[in-house]
C-alpha atoms as a PDB file:
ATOM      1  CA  UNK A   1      11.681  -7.128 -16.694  1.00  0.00           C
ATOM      2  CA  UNK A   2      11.044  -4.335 -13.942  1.00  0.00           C
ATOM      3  CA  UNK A   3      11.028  -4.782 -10.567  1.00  0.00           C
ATOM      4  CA  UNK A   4       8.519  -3.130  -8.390  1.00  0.00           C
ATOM      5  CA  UNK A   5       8.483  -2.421  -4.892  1.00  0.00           C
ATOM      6  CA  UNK A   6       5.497  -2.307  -2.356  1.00  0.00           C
ATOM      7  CA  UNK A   7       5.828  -1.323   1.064  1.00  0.00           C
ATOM      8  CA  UNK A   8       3.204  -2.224   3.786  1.00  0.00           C
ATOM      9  CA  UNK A   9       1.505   0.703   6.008  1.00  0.00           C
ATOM     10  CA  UNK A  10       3.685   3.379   6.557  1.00  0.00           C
ATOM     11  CA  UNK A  11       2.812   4.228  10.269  1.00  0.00           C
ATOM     12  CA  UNK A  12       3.649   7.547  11.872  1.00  0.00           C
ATOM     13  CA  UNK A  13       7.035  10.028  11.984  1.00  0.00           C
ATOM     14  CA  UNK A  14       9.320   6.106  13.001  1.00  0.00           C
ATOM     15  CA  UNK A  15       8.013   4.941   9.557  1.00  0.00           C
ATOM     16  CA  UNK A  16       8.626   7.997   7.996  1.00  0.00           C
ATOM     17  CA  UNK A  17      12.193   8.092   8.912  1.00  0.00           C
ATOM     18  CA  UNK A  18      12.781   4.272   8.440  1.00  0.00           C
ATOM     19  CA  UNK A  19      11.261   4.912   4.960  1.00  0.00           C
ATOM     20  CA  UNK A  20      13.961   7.627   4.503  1.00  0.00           C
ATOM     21  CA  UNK A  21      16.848   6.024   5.508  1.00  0.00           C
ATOM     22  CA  UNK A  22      16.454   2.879   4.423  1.00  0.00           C
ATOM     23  CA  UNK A  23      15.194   3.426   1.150  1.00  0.00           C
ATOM     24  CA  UNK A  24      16.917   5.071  -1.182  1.00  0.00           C
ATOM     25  CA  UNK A  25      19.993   2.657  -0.686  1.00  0.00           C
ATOM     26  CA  UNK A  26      17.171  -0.688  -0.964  1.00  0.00           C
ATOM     27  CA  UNK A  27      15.989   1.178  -4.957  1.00  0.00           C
ATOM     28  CA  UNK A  28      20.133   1.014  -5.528  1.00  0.00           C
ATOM     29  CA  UNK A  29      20.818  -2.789  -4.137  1.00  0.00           C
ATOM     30  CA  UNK A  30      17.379  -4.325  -5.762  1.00  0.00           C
ATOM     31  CA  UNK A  31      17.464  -1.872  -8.818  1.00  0.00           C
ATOM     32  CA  UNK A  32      13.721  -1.262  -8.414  1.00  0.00           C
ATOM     33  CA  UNK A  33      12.357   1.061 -10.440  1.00  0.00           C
ATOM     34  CA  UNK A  34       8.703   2.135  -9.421  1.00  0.00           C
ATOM     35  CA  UNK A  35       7.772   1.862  -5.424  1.00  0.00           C
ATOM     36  CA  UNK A  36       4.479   1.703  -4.183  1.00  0.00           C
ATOM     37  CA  UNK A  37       3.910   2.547  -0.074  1.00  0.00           C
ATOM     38  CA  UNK A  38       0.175   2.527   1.535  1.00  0.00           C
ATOM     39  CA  UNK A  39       0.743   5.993   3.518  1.00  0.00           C
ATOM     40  CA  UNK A  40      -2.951   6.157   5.219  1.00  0.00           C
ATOM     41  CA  UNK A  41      -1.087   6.283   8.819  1.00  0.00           C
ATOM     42  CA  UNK A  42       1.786   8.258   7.632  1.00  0.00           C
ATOM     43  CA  UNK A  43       0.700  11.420   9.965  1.00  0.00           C
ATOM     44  CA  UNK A  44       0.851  10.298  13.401  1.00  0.00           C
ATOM     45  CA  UNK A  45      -0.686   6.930  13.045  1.00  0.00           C
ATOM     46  CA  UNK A  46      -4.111   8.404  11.525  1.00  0.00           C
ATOM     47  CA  UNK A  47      -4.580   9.249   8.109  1.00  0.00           C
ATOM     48  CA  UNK A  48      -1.676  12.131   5.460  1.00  0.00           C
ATOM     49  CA  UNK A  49      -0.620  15.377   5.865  1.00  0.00           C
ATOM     50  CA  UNK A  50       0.780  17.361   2.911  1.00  0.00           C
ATOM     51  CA  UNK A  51       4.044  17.116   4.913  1.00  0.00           C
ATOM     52  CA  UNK A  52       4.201  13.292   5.491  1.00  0.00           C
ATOM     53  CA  UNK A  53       3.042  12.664   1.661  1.00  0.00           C
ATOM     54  CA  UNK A  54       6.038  14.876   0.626  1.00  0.00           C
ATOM     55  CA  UNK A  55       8.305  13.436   2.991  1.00  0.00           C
ATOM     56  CA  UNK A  56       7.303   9.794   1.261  1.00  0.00           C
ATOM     57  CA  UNK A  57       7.803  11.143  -1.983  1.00  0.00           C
ATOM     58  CA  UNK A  58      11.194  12.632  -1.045  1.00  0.00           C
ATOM     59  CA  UNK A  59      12.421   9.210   0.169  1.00  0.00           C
ATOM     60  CA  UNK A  60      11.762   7.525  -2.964  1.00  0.00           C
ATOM     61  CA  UNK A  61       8.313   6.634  -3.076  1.00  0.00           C
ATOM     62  CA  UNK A  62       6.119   6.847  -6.895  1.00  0.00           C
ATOM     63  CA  UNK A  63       2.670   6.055  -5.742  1.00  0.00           C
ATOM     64  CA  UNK A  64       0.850   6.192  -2.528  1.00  0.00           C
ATOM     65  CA  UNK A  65      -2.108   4.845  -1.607  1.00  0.00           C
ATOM     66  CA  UNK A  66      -4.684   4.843   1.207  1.00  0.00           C
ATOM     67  CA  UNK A  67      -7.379   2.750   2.992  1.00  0.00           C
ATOM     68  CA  UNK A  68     -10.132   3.553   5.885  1.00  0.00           C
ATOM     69  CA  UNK A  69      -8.606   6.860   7.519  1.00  0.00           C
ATOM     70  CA  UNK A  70      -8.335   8.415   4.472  1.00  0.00           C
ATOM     71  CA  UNK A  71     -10.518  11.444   5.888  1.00  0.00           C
ATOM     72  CA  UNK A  72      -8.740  11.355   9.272  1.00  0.00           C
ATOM     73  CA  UNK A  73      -6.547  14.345   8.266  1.00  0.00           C
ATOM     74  CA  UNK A  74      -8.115  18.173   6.684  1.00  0.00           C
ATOM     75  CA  UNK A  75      -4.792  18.225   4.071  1.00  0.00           C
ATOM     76  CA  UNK A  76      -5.901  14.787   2.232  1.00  0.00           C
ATOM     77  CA  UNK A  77      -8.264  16.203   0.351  1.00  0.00           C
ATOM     78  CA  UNK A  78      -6.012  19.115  -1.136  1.00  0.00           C
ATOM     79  CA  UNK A  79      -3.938  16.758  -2.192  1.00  0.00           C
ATOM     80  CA  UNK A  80      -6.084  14.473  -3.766  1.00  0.00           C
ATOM     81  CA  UNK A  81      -7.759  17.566  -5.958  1.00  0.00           C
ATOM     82  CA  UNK A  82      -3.743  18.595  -7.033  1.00  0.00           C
ATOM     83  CA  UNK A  83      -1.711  15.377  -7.110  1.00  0.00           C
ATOM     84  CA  UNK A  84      -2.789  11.859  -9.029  1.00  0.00           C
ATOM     85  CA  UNK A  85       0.221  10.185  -7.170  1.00  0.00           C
ATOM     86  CA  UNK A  86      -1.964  10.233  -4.129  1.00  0.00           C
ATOM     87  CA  UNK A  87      -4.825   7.467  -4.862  1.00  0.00           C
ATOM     88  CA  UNK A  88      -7.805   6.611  -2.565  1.00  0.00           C
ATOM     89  CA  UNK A  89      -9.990   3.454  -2.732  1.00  0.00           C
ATOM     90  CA  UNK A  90     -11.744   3.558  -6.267  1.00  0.00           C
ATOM     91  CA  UNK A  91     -14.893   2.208  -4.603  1.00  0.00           C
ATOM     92  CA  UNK A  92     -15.657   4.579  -2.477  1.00  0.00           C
ATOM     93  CA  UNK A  93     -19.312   6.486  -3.129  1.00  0.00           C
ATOM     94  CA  UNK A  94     -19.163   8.406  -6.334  1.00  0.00           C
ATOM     95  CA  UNK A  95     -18.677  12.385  -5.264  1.00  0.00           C
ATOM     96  CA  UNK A  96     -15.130  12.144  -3.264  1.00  0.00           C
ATOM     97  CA  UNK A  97     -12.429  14.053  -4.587  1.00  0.00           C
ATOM     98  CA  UNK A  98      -9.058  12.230  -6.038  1.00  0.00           C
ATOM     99  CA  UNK A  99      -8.929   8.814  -7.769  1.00  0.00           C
ATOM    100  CA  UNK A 100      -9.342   5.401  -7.792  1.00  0.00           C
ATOM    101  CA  UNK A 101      -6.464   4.677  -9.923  1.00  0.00           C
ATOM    102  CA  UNK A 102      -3.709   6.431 -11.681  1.00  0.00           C
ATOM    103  CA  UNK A 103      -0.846   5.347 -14.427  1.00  0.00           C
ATOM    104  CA  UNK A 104       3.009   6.093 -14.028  1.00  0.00           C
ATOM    105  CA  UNK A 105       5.232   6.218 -17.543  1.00  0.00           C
ATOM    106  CA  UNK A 106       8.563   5.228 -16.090  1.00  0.00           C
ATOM    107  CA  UNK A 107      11.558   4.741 -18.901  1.00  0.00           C
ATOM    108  CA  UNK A 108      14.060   1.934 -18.909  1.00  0.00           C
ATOM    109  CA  UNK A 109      16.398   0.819 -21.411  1.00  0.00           C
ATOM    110  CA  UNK A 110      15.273   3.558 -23.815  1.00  0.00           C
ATOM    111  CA  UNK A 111      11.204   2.624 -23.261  1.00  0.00           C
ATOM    112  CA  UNK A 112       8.365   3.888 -22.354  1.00  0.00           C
ATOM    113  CA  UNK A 113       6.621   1.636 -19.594  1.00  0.00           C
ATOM    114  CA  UNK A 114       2.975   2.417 -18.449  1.00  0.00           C
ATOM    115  CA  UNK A 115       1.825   0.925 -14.706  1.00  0.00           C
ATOM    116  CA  UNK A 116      -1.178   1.180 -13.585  1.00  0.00           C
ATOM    117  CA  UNK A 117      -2.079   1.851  -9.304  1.00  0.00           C
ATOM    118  CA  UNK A 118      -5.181   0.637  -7.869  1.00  0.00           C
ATOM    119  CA  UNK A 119      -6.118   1.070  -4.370  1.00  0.00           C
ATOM    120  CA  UNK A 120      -9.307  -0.617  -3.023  1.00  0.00           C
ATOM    121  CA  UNK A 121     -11.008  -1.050   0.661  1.00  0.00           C
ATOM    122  CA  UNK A 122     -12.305  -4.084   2.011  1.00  0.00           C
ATOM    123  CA  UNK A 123     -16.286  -4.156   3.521  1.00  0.00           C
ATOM    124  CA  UNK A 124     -16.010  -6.639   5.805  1.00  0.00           C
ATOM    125  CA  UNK A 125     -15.367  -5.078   9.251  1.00  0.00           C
ATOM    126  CA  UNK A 126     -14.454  -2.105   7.403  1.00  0.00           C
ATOM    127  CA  UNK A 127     -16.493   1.288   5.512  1.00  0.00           C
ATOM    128  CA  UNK A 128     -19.715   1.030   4.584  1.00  0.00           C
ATOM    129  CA  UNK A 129     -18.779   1.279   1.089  1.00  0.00           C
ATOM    130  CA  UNK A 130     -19.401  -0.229  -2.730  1.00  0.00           C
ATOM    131  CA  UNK A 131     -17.921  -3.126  -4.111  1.00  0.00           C
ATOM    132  CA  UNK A 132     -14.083  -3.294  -4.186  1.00  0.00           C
ATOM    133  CA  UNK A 133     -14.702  -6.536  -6.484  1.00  0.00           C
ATOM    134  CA  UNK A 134     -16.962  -4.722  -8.860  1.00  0.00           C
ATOM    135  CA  UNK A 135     -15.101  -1.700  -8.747  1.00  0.00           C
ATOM    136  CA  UNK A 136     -11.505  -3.808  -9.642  1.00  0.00           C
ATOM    137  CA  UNK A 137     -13.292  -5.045 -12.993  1.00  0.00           C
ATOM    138  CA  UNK A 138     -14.380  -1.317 -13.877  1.00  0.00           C
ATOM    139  CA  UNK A 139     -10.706   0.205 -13.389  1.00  0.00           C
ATOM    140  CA  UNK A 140      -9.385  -2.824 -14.979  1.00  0.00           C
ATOM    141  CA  UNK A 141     -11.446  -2.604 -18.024  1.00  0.00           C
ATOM    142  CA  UNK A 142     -10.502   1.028 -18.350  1.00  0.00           C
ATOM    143  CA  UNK A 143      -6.727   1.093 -18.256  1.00  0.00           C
ATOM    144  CA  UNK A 144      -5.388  -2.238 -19.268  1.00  0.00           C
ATOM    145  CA  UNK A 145      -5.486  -1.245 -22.968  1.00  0.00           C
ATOM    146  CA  UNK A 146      -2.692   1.367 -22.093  1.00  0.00           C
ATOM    147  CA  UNK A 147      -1.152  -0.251 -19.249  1.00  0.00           C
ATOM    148  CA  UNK A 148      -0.366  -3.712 -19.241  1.00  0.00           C
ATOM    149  CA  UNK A 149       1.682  -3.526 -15.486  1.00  0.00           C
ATOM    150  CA  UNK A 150      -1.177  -3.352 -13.317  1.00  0.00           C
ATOM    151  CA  UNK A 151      -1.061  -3.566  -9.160  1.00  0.00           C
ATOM    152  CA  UNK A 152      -3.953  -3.542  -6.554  1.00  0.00           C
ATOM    153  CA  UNK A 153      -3.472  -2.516  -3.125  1.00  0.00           C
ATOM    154  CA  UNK A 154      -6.447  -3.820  -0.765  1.00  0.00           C
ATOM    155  CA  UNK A 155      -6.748  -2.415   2.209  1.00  0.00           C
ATOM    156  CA  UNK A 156      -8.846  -4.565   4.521  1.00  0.00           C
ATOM    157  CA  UNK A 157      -9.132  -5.979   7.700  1.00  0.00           C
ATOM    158  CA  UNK A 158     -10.493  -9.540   6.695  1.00  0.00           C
ATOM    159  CA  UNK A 159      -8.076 -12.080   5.435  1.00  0.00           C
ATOM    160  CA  UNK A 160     -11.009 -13.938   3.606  1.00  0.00           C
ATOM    161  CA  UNK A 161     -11.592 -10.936   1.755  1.00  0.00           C
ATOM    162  CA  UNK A 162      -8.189 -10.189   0.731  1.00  0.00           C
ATOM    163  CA  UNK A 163      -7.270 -13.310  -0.011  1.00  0.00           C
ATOM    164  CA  UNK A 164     -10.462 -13.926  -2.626  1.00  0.00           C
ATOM    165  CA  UNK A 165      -9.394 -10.461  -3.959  1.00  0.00           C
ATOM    166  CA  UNK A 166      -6.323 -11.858  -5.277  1.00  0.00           C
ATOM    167  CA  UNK A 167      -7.967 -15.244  -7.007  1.00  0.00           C
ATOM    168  CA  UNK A 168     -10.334 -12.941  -8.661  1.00  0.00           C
ATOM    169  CA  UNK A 169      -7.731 -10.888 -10.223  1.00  0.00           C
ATOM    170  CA  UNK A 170      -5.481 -13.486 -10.883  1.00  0.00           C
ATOM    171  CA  UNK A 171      -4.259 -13.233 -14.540  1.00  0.00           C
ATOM    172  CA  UNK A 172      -5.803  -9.674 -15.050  1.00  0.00           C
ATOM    173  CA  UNK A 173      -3.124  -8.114 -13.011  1.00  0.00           C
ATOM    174  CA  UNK A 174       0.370  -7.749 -12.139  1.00  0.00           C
ATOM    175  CA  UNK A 175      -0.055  -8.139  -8.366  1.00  0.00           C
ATOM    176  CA  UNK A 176      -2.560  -7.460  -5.350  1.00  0.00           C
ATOM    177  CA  UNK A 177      -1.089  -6.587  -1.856  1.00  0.00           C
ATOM    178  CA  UNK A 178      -2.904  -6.799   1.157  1.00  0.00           C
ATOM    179  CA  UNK A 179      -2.684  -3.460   3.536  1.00  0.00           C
ATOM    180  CA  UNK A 180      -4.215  -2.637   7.081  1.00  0.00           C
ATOM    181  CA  UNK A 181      -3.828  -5.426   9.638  1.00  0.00           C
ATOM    182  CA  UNK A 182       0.403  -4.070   9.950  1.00  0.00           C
ATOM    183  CA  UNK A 183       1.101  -7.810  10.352  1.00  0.00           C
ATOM    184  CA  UNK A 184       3.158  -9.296   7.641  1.00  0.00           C
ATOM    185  CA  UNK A 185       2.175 -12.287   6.162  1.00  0.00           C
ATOM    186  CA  UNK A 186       4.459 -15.514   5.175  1.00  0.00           C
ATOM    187  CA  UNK A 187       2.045 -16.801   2.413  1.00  0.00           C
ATOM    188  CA  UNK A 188       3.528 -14.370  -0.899  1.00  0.00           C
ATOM    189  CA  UNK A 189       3.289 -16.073  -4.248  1.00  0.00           C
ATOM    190  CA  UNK A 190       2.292 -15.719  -8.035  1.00  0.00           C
ATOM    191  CA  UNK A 191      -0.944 -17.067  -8.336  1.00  0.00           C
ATOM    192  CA  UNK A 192      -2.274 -18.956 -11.560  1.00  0.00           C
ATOM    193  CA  UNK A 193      -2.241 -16.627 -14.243  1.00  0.00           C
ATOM    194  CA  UNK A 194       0.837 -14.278 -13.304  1.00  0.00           C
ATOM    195  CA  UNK A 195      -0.383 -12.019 -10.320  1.00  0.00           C
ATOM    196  CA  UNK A 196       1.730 -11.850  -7.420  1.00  0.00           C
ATOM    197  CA  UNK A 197       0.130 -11.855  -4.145  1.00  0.00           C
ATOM    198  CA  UNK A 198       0.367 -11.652  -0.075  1.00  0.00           C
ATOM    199  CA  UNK A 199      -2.122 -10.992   2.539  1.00  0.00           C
ATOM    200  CA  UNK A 200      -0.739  -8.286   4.046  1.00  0.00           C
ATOM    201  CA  UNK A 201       2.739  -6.405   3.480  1.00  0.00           C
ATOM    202  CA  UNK A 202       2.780  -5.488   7.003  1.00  0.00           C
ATOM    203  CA  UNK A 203       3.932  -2.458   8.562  1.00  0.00           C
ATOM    204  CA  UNK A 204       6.568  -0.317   8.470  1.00  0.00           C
ATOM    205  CA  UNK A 205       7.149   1.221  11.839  1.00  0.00           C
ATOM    206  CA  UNK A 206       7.724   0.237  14.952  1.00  0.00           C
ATOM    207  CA  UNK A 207       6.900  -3.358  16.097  1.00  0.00           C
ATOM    208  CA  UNK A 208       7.650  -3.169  19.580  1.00  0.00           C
ATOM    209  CA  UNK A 209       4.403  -1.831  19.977  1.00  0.00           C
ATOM    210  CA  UNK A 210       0.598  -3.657  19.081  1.00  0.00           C
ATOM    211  CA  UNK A 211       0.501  -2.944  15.160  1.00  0.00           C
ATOM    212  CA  UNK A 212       2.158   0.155  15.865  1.00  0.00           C
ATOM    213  CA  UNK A 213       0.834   1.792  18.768  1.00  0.00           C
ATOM    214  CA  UNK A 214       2.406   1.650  22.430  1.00  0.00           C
ATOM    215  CA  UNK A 215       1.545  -1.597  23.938  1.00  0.00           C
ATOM    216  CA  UNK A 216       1.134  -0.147  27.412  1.00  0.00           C
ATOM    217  CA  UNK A 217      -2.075   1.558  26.113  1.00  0.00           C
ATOM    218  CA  UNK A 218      -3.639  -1.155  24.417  1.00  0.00           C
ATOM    219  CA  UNK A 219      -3.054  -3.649  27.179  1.00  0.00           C
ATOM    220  CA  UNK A 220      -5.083  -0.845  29.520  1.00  0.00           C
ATOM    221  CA  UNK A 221      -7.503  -0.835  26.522  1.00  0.00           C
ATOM    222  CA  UNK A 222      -8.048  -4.584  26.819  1.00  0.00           C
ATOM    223  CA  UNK A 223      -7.569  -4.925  30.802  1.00  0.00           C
ATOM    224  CA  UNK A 224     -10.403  -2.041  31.526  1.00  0.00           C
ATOM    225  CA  UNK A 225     -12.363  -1.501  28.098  1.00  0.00           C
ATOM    226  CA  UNK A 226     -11.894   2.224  28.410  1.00  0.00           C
ATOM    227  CA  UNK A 227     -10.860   4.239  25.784  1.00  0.00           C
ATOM    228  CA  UNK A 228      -7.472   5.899  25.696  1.00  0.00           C
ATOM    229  CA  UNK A 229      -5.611   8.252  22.958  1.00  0.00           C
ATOM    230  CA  UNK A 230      -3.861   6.005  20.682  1.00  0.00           C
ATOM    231  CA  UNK A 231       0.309   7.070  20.805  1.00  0.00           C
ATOM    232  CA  UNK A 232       2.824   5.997  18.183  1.00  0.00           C
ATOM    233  CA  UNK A 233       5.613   3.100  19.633  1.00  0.00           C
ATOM    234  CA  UNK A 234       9.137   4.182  18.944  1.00  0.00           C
ATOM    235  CA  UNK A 235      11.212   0.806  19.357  1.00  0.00           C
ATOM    236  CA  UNK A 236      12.364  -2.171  17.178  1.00  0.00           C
ATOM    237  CA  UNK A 237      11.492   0.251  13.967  1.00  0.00           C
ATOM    238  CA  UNK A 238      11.843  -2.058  10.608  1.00  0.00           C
ATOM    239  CA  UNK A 239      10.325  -2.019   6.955  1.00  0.00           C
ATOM    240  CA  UNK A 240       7.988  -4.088   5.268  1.00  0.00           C
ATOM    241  CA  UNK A 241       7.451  -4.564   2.022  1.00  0.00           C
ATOM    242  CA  UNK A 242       7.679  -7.002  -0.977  1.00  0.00           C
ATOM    243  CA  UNK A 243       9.407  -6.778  -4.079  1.00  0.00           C
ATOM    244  CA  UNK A 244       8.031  -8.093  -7.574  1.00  0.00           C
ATOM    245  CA  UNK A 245       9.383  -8.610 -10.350  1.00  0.00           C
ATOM    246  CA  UNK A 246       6.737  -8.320 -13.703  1.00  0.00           C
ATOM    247  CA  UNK A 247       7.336  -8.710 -17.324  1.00  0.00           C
ATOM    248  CA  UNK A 248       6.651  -4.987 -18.301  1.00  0.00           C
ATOM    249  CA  UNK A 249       4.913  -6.664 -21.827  1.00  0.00           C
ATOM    250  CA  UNK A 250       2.623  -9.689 -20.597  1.00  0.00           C
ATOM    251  CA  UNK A 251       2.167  -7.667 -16.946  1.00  0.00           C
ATOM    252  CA  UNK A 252       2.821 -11.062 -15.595  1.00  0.00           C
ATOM    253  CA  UNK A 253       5.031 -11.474 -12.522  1.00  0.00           C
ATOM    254  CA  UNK A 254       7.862 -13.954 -11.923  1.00  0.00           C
ATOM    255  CA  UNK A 255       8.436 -13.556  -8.935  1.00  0.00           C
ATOM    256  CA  UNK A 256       7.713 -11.896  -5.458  1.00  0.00           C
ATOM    257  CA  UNK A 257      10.283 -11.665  -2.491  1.00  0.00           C
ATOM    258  CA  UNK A 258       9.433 -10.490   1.046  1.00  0.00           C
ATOM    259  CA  UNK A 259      11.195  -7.892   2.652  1.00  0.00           C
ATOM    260  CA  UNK A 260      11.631  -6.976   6.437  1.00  0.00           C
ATOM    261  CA  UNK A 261      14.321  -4.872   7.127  1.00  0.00           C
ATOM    262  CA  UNK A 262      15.234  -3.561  10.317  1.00  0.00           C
ATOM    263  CA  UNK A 263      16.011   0.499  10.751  1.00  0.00           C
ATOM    264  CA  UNK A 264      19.231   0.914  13.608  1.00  0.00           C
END
């Protein structure tokens, strides 16, 4: 059995140092052994930065993924050309630089474990984009002959969407987590088949904010309709993530516990 972590949106430099200090110490307490973190607002709210993927990396993260400001920052694409353990949505047009998908060996207890990463973005109030249903079964198709531990991150704004996401993976995955509203949901489970799922991870970052940002501005934004420069909030900082544990040789998960830990 191997338990894997996966933490919600990572959102601006009060993630980043929640992420830091809270991490390392959560991989020692659960004994996780890969972690997973959506880092698309990991640079100031808006899209990565060479420096906030390696500061990620640095706290303990394995694999991150992205969503729909993927392109908000010049460094991403860098990156993606040089480093597989930065994965975009596999369904975006062909022609983008990166991938789709990527798999991690990790060892434990003297074996060789393959898990496979797939990040995918919704359409629905989202990118204009291809399929992120179609595009699941041609990634799946392709590594689940050599990885067997398989998780989907889906990064969309429509609950609907993620939600039917995870019943049409169910029992050809390990898990599918929900990214991108930065509200944690209360519905995580294993669905029929083995695959662990919840809507959305959440956020980690601060919440006494609106999903992140200072509240101040998008009260204005709502009172007056006039756009204003989003800023990141700085109070009530926590973590959100959930933690699965997966049979590493059926890629089915037992289990799935919610995390939200608050950052003093």
């Amino acid at each position: 059995m191997i338990n894997v972590l996966f933490i919600g949106d990572v959102n601006g430099k009060p993630g980043r140092q929640a992420l830091a200090a809270l991490l390392p110490k959560l991989i020692k307490e659960k004994n996780i052994d890969f972690v997973i973190a959506n880092g698309e607002n990991s640079a100031g709210g808006f899209g990565i930065t060479i420096k906030t993927f390696e500061e990620l990396l640095h706290s303990g993260v394995d694999a991150v993924t992205l969503g729909n400001h993927i392109w908000d920052k010049k460094d991403v694409i860098s990156i993606l050309e040089n480093d597989r353990r930065l994965i975009r949505p596999a369904n975006l047009p062909e022609g983008n630089p990166g991938n789709g998908h990527a798999i991690f060996t990790i060892e434990k207890s003297g074996r060789k474990i393959n898990i496979g990463v797939i990040n995918l973005v919704g359409r629905v109030f989202m990118l204009a984009v291809d399929c992120p249903f179609k595009a699941a079964d041609k990634v799946i198709k392709e590594i689940s002959q050599n990885a067997p531990v398989i998780f989907v991150d889906i990064h969309a704004e429509a609950t609907s969407e993620k939600q039917a996401m995870g019943f049409y993976l169910a029992g050809r995955v390990s898990g599918v987590f929900g990214t991108h509203t930065h509200v944690q949901t209360s519905d995580e489970r294993i669905l029929e088949g083995g695959t662990a799922f919840i809507t959305d991870a959440g956020m980690t970052g601060p919440f006494d904010s609106v999903i992140g940002v200072k509240k101040e501005i998008i009260i204005r934004r709502f009172l007056t309709a006039a756009p204003e420069k989003f800023e990141i909030a700085e109070g009530n900082v926590r973590l959100n993530a959930v933690l699965t544990a997966v049979d590493e040789a059926t890629g089915k998960a037992s289990s799935i516990e919610r995390l939200d830990i608050k950052y003093e």
